[in-house]
Protein backbone atom coordinates (compact mmCIF):
# COMPACT_ATOMS: atom_id res chain seq x y z
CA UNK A 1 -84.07 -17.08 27.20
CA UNK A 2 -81.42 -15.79 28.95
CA UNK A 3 -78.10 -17.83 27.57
CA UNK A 4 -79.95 -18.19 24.04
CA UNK A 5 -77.56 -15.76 22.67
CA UNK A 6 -74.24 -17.46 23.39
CA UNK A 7 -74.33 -19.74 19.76
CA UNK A 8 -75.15 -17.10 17.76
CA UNK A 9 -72.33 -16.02 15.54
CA UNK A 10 -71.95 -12.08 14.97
CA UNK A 11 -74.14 -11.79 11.79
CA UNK A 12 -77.17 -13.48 13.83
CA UNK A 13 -76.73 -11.29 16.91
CA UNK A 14 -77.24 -8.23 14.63
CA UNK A 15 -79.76 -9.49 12.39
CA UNK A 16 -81.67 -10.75 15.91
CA UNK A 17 -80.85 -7.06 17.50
CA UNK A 18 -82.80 -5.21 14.55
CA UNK A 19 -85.51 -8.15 14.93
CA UNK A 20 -85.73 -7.09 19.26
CA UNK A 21 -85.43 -3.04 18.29
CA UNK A 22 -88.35 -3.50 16.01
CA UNK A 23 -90.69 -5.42 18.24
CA UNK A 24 -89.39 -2.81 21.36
CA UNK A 25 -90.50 -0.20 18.80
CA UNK A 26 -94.21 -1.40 18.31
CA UNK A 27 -94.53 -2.28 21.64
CA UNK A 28 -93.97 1.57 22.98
CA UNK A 29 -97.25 2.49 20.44
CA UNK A 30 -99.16 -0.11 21.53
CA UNK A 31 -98.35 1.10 25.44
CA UNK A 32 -99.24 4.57 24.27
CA UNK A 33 -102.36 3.17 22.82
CA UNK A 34 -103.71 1.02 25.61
CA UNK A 35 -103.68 -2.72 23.65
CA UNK A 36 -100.56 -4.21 25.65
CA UNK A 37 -101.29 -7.75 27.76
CA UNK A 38 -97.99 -7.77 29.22
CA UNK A 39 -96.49 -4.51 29.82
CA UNK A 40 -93.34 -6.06 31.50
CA UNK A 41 -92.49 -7.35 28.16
CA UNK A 42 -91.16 -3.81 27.33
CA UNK A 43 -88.43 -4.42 30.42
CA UNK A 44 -88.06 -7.89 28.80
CA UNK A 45 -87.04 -6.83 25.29
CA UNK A 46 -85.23 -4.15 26.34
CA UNK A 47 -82.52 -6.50 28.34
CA UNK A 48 -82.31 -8.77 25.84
CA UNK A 49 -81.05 -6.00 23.69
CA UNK A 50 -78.64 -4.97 25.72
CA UNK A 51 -77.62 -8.37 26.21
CA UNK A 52 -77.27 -8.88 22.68
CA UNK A 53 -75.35 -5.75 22.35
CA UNK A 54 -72.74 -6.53 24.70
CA UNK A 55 -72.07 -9.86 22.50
CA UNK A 56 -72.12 -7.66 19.88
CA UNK A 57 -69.60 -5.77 21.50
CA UNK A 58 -67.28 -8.72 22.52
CA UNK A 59 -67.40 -10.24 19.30
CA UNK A 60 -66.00 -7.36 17.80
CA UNK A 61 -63.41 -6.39 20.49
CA UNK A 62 -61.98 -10.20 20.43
CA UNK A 63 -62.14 -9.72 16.37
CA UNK A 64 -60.18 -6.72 16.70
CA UNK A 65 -57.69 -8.07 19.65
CA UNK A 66 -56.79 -11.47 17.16
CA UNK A 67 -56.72 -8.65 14.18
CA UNK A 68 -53.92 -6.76 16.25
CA UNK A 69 -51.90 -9.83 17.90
CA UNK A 70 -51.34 -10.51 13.75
């Protein structure tokens, strides 16, 4: 799950990054609430979004290096 990321062209990685926010989201109630089977699936999610942000991040900082080399 780690190097799933790397195909995904920029539009994915932020449609899949509002997909990973929700599910963090629901997760934290259901930890509040009590009804979570794995709780280190809250550490999971959360470093796949960050890993998905910093694509995010280089994606738009090569998109902005080729926009200024023009």
């Amino acid at each position: 799950m780690k190097n799933s990321f790397k195909e995904l062209k920029h539009d994915e990685l932020v449609a899949k990054r509002a997909d990973l926010k929700k599910k963090y989201f629901d997760l934290r109630f259901q930890m509040v609430v009590g009804h979570v089977e794995n709780p280190l699936e809250k550490r999971v999610l959360r470093r796949q979004i960050a890993r998905i942000e910093t694509r995010i991040r280089n994606s738009e900082r090569a998109a902005a290096a080729a926009g200024a080399a023009q």
